[in-house]
PDB file of N, CA and C in Angstrom:
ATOM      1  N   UNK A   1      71.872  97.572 114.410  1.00  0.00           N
ATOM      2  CA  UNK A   1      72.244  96.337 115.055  1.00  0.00           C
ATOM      3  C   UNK A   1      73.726  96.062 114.832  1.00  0.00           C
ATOM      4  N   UNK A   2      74.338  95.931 115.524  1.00  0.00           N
ATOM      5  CA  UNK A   2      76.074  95.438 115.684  1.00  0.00           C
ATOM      6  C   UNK A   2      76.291  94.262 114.653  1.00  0.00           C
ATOM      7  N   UNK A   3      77.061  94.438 114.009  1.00  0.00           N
ATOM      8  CA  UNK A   3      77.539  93.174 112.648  1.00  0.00           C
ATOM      9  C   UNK A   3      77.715  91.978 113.874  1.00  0.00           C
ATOM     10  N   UNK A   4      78.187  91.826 114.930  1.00  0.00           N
ATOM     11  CA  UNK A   4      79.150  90.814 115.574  1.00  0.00           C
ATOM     12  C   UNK A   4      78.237  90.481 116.325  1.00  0.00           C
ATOM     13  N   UNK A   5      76.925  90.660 116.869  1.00  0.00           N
ATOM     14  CA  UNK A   5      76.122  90.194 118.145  1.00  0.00           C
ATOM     15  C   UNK A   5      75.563  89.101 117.254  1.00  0.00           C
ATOM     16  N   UNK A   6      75.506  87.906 118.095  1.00  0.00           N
ATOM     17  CA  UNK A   6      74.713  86.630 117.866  1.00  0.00           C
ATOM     18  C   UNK A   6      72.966  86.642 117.662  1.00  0.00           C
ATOM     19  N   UNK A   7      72.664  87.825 118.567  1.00  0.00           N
ATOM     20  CA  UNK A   7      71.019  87.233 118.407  1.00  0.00           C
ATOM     21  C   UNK A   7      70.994  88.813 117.643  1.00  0.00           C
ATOM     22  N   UNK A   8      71.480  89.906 117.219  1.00  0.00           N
ATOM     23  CA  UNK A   8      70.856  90.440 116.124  1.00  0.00           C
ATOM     24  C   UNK A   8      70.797  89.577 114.410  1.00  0.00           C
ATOM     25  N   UNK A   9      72.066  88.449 114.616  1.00  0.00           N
ATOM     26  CA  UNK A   9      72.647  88.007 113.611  1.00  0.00           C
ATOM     27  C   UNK A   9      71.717  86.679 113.300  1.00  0.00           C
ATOM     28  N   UNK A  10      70.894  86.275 114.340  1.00  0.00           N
ATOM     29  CA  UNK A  10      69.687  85.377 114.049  1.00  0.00           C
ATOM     30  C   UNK A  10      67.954  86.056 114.143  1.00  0.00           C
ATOM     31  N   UNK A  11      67.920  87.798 114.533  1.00  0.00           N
ATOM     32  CA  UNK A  11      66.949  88.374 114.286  1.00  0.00           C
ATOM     33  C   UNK A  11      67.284  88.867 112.484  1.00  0.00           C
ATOM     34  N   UNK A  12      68.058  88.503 111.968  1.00  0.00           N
ATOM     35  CA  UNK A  12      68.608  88.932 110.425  1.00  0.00           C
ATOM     36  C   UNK A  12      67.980  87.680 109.847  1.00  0.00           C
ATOM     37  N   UNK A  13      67.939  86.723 110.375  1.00  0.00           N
ATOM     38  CA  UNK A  13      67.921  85.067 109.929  1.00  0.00           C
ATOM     39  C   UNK A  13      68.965  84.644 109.256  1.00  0.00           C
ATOM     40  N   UNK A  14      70.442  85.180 109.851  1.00  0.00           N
ATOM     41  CA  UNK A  14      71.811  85.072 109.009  1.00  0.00           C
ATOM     42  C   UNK A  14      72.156  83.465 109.622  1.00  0.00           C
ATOM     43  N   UNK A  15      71.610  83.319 111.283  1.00  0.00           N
ATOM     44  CA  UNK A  15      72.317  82.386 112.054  1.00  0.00           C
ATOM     45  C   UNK A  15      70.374  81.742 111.903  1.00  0.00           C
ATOM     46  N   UNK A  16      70.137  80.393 112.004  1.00  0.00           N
ATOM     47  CA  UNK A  16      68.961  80.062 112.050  1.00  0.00           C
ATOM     48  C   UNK A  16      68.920  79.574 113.582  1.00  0.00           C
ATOM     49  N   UNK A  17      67.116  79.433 113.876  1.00  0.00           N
ATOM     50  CA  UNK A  17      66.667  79.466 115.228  1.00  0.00           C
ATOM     51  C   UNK A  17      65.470  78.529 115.387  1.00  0.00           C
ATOM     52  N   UNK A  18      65.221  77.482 116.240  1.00  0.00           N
ATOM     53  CA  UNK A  18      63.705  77.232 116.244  1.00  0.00           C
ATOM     54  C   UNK A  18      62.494  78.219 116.789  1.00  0.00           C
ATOM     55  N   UNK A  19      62.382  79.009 116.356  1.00  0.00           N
ATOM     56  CA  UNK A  19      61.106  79.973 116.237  1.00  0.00           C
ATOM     57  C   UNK A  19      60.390  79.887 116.862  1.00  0.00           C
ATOM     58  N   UNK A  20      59.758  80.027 117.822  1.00  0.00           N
ATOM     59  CA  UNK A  20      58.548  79.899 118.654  1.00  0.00           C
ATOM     60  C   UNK A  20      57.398  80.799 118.555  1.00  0.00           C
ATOM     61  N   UNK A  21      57.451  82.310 118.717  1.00  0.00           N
ATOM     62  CA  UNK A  21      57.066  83.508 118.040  1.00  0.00           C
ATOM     63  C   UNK A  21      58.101  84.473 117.391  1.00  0.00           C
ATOM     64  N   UNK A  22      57.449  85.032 116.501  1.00  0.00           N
ATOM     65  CA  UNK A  22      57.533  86.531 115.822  1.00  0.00           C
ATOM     66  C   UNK A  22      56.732  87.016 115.373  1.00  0.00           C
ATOM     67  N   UNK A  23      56.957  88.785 116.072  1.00  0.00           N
ATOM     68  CA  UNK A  23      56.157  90.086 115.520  1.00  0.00           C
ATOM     69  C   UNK A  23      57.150  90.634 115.473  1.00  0.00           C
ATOM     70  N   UNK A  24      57.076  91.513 114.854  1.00  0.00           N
ATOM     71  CA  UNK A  24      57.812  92.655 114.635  1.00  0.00           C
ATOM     72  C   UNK A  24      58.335  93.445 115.292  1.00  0.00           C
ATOM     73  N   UNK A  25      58.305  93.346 116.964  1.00  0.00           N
ATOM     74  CA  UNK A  25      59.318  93.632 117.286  1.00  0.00           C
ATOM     75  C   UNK A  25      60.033  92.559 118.490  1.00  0.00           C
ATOM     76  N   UNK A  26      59.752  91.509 118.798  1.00  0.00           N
ATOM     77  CA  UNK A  26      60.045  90.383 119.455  1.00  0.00           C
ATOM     78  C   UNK A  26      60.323  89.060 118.532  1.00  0.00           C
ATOM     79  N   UNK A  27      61.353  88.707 119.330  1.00  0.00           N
ATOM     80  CA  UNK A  27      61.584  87.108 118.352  1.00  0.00           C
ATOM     81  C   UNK A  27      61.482  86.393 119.995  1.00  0.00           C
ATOM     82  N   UNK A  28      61.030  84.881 119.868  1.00  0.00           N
ATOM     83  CA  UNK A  28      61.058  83.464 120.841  1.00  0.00           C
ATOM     84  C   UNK A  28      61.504  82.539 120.243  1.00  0.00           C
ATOM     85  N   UNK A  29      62.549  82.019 120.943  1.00  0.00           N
ATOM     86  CA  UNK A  29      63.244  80.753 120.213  1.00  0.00           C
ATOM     87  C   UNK A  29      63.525  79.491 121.236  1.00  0.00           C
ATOM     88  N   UNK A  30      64.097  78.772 121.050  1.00  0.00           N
ATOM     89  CA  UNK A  30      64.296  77.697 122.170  1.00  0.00           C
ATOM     90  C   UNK A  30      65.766  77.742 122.214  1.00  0.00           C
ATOM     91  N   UNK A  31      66.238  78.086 123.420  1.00  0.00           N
ATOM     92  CA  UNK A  31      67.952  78.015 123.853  1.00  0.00           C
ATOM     93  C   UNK A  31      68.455  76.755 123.326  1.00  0.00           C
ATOM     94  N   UNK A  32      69.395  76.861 122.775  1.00  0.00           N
ATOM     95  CA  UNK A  32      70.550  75.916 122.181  1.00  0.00           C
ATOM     96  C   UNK A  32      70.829  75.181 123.377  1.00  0.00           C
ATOM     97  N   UNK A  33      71.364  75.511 124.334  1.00  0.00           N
ATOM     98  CA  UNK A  33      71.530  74.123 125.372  1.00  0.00           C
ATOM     99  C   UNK A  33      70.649  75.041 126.581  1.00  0.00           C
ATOM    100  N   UNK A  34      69.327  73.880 126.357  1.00  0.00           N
ATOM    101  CA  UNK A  34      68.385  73.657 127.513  1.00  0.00           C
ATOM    102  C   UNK A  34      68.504  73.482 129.324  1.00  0.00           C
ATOM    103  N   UNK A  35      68.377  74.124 129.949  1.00  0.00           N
ATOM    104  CA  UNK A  35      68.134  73.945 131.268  1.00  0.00           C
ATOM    105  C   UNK A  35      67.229  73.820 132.065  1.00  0.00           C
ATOM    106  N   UNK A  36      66.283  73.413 131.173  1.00  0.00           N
ATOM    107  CA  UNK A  36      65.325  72.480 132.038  1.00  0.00           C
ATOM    108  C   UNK A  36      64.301  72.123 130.556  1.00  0.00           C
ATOM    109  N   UNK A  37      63.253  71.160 130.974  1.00  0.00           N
ATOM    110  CA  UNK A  37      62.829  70.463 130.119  1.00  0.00           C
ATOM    111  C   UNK A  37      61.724  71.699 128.756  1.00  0.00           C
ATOM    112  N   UNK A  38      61.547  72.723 129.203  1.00  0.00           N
ATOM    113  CA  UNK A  38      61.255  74.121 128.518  1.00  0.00           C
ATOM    114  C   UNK A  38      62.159  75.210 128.850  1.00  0.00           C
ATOM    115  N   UNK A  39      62.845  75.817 127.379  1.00  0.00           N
ATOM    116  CA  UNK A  39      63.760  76.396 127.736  1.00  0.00           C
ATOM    117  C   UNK A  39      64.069  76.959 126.812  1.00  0.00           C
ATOM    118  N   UNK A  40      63.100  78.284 126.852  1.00  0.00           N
ATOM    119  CA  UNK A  40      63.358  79.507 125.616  1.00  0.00           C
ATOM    120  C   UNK A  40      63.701  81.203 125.978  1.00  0.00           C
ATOM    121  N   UNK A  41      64.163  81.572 125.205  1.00  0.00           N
ATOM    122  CA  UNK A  41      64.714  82.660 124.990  1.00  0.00           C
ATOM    123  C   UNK A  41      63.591  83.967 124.323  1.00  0.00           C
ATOM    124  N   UNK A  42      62.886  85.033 125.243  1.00  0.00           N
ATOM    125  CA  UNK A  42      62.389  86.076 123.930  1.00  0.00           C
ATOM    126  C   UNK A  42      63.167  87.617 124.243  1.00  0.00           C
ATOM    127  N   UNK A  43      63.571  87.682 122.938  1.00  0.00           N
ATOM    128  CA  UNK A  43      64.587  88.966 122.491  1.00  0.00           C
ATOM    129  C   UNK A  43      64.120  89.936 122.041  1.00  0.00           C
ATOM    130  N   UNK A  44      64.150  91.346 121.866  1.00  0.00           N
ATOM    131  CA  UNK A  44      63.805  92.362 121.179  1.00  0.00           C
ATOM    132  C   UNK A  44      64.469  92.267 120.162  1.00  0.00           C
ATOM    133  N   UNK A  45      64.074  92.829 118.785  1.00  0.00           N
ATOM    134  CA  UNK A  45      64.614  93.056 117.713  1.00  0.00           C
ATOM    135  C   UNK A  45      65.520  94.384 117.582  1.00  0.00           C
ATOM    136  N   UNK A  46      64.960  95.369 118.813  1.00  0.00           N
ATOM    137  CA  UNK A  46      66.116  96.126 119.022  1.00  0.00           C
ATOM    138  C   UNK A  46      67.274  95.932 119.776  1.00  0.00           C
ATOM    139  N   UNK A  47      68.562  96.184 119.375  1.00  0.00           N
ATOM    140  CA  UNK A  47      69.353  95.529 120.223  1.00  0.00           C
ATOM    141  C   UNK A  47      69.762  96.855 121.633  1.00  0.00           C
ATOM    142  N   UNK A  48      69.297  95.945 122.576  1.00  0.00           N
ATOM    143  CA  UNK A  48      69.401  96.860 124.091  1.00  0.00           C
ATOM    144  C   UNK A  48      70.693  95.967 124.512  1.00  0.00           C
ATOM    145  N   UNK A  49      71.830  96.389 125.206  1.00  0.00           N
ATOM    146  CA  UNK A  49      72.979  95.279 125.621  1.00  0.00           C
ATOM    147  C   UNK A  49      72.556  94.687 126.878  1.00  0.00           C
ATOM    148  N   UNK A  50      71.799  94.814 127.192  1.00  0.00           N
ATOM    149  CA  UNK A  50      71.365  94.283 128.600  1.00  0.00           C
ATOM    150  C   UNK A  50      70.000  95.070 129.530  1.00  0.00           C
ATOM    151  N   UNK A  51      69.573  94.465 130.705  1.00  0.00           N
ATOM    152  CA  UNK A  51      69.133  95.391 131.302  1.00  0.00           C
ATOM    153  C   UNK A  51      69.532  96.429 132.133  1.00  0.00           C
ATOM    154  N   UNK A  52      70.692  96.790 131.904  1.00  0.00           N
ATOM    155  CA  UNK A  52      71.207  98.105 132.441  1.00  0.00           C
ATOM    156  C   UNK A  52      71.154  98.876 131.354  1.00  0.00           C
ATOM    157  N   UNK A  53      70.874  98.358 130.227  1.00  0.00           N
ATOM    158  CA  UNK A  53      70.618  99.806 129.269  1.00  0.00           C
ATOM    159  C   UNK A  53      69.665 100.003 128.546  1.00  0.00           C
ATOM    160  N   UNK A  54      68.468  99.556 129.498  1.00  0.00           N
ATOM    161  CA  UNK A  54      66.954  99.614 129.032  1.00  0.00           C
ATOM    162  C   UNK A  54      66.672 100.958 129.683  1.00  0.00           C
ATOM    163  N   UNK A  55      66.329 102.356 128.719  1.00  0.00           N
ATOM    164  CA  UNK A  55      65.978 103.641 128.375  1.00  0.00           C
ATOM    165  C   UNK A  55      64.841 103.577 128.807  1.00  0.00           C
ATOM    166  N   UNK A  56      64.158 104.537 129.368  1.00  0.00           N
ATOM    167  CA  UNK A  56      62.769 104.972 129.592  1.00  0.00           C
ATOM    168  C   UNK A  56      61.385 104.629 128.460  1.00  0.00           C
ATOM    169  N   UNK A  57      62.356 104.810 127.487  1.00  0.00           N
ATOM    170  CA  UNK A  57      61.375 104.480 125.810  1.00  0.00           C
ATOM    171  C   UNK A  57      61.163 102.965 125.851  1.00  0.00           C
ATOM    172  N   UNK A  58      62.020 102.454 126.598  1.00  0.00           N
ATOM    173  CA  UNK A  58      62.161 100.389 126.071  1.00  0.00           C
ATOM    174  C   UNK A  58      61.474  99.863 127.209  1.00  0.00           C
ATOM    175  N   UNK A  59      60.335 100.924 128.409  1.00  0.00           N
ATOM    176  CA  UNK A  59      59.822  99.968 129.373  1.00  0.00           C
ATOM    177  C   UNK A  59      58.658  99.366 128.311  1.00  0.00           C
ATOM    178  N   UNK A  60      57.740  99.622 127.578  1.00  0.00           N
ATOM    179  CA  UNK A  60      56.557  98.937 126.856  1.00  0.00           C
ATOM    180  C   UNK A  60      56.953  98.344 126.385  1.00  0.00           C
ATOM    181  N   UNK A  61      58.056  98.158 125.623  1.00  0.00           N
ATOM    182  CA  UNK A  61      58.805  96.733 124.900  1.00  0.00           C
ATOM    183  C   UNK A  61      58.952  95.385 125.921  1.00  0.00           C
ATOM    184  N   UNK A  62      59.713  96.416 126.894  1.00  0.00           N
ATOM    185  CA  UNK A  62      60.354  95.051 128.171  1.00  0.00           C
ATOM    186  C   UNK A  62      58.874  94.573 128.631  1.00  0.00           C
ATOM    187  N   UNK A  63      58.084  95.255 128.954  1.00  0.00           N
ATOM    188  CA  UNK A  63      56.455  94.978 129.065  1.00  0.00           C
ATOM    189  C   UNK A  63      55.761  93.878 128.476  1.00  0.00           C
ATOM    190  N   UNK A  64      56.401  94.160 127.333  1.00  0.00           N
ATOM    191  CA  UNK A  64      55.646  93.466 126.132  1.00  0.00           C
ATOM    192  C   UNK A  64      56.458  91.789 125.778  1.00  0.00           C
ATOM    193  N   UNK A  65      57.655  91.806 126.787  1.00  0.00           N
ATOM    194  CA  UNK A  65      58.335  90.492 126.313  1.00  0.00           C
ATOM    195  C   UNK A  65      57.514  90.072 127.683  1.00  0.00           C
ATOM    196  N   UNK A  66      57.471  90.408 128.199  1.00  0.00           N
ATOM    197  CA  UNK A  66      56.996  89.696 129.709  1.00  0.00           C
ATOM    198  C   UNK A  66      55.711  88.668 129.137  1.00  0.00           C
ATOM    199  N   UNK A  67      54.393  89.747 128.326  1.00  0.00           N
ATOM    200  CA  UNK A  67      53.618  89.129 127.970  1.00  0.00           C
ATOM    201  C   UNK A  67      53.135  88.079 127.052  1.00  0.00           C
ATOM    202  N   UNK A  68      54.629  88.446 126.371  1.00  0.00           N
ATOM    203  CA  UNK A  68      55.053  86.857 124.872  1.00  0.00           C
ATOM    204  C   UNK A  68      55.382  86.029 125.187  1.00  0.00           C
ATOM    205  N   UNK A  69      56.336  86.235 126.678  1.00  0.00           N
ATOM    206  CA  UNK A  69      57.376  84.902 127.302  1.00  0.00           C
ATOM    207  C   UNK A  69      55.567  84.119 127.866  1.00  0.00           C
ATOM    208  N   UNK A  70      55.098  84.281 128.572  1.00  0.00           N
ATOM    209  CA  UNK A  70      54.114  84.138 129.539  1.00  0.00           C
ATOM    210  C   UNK A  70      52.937  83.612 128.423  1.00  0.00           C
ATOM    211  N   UNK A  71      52.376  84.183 127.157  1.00  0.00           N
ATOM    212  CA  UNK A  71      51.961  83.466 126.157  1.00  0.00           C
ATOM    213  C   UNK A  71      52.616  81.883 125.310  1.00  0.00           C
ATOM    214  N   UNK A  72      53.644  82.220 125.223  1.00  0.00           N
ATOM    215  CA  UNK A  72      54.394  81.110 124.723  1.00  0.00           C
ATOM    216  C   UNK A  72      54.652  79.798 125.808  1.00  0.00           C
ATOM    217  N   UNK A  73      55.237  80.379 126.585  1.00  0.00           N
ATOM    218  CA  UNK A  73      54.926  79.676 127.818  1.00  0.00           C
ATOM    219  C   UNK A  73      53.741  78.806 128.010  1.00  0.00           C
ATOM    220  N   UNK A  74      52.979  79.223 127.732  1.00  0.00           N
ATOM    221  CA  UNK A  74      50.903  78.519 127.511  1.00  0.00           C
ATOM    222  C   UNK A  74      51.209  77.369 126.451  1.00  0.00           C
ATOM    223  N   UNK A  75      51.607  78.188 125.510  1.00  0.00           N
ATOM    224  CA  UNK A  75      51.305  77.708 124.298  1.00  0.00           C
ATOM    225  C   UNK A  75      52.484  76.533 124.471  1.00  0.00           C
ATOM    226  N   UNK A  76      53.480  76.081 125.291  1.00  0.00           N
ATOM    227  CA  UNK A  76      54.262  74.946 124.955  1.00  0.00           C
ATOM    228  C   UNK A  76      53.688  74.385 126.039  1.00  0.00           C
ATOM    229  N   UNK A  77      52.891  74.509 126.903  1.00  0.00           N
ATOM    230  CA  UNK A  77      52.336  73.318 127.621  1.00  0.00           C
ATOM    231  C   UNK A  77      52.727  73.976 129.263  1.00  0.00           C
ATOM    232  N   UNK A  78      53.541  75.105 129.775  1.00  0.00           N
ATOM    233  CA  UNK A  78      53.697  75.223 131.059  1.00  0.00           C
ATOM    234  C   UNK A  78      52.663  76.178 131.182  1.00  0.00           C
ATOM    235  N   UNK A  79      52.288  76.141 132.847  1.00  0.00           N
ATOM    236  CA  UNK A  79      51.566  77.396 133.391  1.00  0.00           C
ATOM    237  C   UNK A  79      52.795  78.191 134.477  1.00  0.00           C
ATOM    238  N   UNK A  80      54.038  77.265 134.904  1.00  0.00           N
ATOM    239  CA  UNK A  80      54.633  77.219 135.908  1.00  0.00           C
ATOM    240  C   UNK A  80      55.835  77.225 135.705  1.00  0.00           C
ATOM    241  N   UNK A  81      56.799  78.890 135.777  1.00  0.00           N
ATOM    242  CA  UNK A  81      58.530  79.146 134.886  1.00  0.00           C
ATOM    243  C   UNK A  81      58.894  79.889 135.484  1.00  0.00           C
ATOM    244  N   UNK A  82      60.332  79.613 135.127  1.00  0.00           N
ATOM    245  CA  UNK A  82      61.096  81.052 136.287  1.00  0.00           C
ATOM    246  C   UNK A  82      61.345  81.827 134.769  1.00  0.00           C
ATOM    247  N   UNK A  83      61.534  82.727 135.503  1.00  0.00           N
ATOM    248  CA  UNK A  83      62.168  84.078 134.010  1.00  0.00           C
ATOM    249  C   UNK A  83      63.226  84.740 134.597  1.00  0.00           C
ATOM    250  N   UNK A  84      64.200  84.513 133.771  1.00  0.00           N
ATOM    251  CA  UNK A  84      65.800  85.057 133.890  1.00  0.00           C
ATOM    252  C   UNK A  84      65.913  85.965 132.776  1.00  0.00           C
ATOM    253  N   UNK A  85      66.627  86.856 133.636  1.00  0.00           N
ATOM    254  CA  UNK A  85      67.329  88.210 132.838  1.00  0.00           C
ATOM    255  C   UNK A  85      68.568  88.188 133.649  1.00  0.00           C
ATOM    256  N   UNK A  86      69.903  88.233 132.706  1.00  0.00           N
ATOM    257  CA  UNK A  86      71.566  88.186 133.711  1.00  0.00           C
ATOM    258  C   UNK A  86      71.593  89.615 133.280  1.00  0.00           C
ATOM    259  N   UNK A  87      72.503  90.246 133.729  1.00  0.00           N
ATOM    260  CA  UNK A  87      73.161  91.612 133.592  1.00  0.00           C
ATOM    261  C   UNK A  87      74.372  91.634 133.915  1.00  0.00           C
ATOM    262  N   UNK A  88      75.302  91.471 133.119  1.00  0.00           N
ATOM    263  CA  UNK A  88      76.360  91.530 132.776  1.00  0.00           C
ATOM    264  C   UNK A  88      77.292  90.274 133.083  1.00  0.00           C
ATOM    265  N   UNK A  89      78.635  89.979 133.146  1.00  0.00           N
ATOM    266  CA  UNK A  89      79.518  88.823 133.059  1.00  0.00           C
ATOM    267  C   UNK A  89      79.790  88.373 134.227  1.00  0.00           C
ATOM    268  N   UNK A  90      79.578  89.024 134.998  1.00  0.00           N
ATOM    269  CA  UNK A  90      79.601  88.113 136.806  1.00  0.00           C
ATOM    270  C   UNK A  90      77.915  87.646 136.896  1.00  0.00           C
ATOM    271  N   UNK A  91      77.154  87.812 136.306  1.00  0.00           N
ATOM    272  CA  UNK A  91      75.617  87.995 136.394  1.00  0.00           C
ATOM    273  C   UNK A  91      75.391  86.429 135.170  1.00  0.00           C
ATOM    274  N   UNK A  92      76.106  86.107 134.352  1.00  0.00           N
ATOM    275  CA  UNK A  92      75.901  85.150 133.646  1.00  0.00           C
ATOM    276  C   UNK A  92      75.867  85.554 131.987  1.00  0.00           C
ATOM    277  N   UNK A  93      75.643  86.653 131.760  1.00  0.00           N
ATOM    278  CA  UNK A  93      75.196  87.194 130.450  1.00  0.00           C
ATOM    279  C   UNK A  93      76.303  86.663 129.496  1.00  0.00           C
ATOM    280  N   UNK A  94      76.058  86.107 128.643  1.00  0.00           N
ATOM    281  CA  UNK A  94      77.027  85.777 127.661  1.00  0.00           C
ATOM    282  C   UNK A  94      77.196  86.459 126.162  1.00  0.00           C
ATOM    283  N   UNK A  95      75.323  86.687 125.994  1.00  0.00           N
ATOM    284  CA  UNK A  95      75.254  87.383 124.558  1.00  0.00           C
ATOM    285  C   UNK A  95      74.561  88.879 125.374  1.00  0.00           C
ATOM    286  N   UNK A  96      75.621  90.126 124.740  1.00  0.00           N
ATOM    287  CA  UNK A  96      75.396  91.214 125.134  1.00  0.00           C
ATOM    288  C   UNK A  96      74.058  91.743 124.373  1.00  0.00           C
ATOM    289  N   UNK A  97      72.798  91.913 123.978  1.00  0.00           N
ATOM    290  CA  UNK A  97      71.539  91.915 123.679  1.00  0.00           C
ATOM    291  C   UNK A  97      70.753  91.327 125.062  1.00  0.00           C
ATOM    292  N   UNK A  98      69.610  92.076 125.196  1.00  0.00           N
ATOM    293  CA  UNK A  98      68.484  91.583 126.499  1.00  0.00           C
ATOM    294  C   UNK A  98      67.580  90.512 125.900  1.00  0.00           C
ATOM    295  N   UNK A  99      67.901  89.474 126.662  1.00  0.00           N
ATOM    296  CA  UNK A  99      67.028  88.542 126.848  1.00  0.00           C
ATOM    297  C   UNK A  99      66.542  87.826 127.612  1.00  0.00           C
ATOM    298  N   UNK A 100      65.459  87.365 127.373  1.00  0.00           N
ATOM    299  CA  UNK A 100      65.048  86.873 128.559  1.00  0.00           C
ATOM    300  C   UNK A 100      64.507  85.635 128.555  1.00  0.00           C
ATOM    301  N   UNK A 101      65.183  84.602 129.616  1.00  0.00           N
ATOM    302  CA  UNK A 101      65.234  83.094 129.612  1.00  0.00           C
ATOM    303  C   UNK A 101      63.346  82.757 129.890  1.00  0.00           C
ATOM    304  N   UNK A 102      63.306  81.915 129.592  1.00  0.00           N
ATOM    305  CA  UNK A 102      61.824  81.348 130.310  1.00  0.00           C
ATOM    306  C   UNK A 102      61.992  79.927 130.870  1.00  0.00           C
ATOM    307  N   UNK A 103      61.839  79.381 131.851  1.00  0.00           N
ATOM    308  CA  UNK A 103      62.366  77.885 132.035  1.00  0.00           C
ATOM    309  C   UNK A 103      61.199  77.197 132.307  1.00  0.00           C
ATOM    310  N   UNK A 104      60.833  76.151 132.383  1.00  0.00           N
ATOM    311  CA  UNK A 104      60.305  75.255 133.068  1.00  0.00           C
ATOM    312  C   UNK A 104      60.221  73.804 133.104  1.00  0.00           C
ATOM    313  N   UNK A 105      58.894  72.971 132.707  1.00  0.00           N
ATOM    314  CA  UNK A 105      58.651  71.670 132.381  1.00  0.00           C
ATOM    315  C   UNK A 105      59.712  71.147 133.874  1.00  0.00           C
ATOM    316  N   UNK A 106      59.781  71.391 135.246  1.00  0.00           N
ATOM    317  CA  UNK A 106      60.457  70.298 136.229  1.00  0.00           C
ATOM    318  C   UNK A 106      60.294  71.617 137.233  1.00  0.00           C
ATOM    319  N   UNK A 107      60.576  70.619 138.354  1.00  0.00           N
ATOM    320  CA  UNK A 107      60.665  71.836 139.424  1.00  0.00           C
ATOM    321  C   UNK A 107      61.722  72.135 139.585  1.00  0.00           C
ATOM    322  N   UNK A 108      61.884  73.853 139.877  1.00  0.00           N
ATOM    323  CA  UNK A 108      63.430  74.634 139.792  1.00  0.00           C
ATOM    324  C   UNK A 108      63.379  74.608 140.995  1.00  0.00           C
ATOM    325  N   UNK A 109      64.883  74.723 141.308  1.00  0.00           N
ATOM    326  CA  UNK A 109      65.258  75.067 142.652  1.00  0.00           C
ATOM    327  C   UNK A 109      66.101  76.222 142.839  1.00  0.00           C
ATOM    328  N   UNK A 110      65.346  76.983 144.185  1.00  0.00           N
ATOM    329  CA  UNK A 110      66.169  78.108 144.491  1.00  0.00           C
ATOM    330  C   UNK A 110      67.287  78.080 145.494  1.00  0.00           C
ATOM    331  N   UNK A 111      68.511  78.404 145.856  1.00  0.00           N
ATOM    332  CA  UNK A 111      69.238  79.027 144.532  1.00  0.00           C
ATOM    333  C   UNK A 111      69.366  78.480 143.726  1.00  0.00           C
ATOM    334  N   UNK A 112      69.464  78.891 142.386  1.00  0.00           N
ATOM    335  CA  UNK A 112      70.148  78.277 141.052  1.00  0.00           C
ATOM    336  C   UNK A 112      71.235  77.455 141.567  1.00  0.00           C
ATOM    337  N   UNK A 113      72.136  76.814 140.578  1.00  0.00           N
ATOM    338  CA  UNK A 113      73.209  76.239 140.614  1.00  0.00           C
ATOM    339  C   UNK A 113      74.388  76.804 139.909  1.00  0.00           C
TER     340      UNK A 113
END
């Protein structure tokens, strides 16, 4: 994991997080500034820089966040979320690690803003 990335540096528990899940190889947390009234984040503990550099080996992982975001999701009260993944700096990505937004609690509108 890179000394300098933000979310390996709170999968360390160096930077603290409100927690939503962890296993061992996924962390869920709730985004620091919210965009909509549910508004969490689930990360691999491996650090991938994005989804352009998700390997053939990291589809059951990426698989497997789909099915934590979508559990957690339950478990805070939505049935009904958009799921964001940016890829790269015209794309929105700010922290180079894959993650993936979960939104909901209001109705989204397409396009984004």
């Amino acid at each position: 994991m890179p000394d300098t990335c933000l979310f390996c540096k709170i999968i360390k528990g160096e930077i603290p997080s409100d927690t939503l899940y962890e296993d061992d190889q996924l962390l869920a947390f709730r985004d620091i500034a919210p965009a909509a009234p549910i508004h969490f984040l689930v990360i691999p503990k491996k650090h991938i820089s994005g989804p352009s550099a998700v390997a053939e080996e990291d589809e059951q992982l990426i698989g497997r966040m789909m099915r934590v975001g979508s559990k957690v999701a339950k478990k805070e009260g939505i049935e009904q979320f958009r799921v964001v993944f940016n890829n790269g700096e015209e794309a929105g990505q700010t922290v180079f690690h894959i993650h993936m937004h979960i939104l909901g609690g209001r109705n989204l509108s397409w396009p984004p803003g």
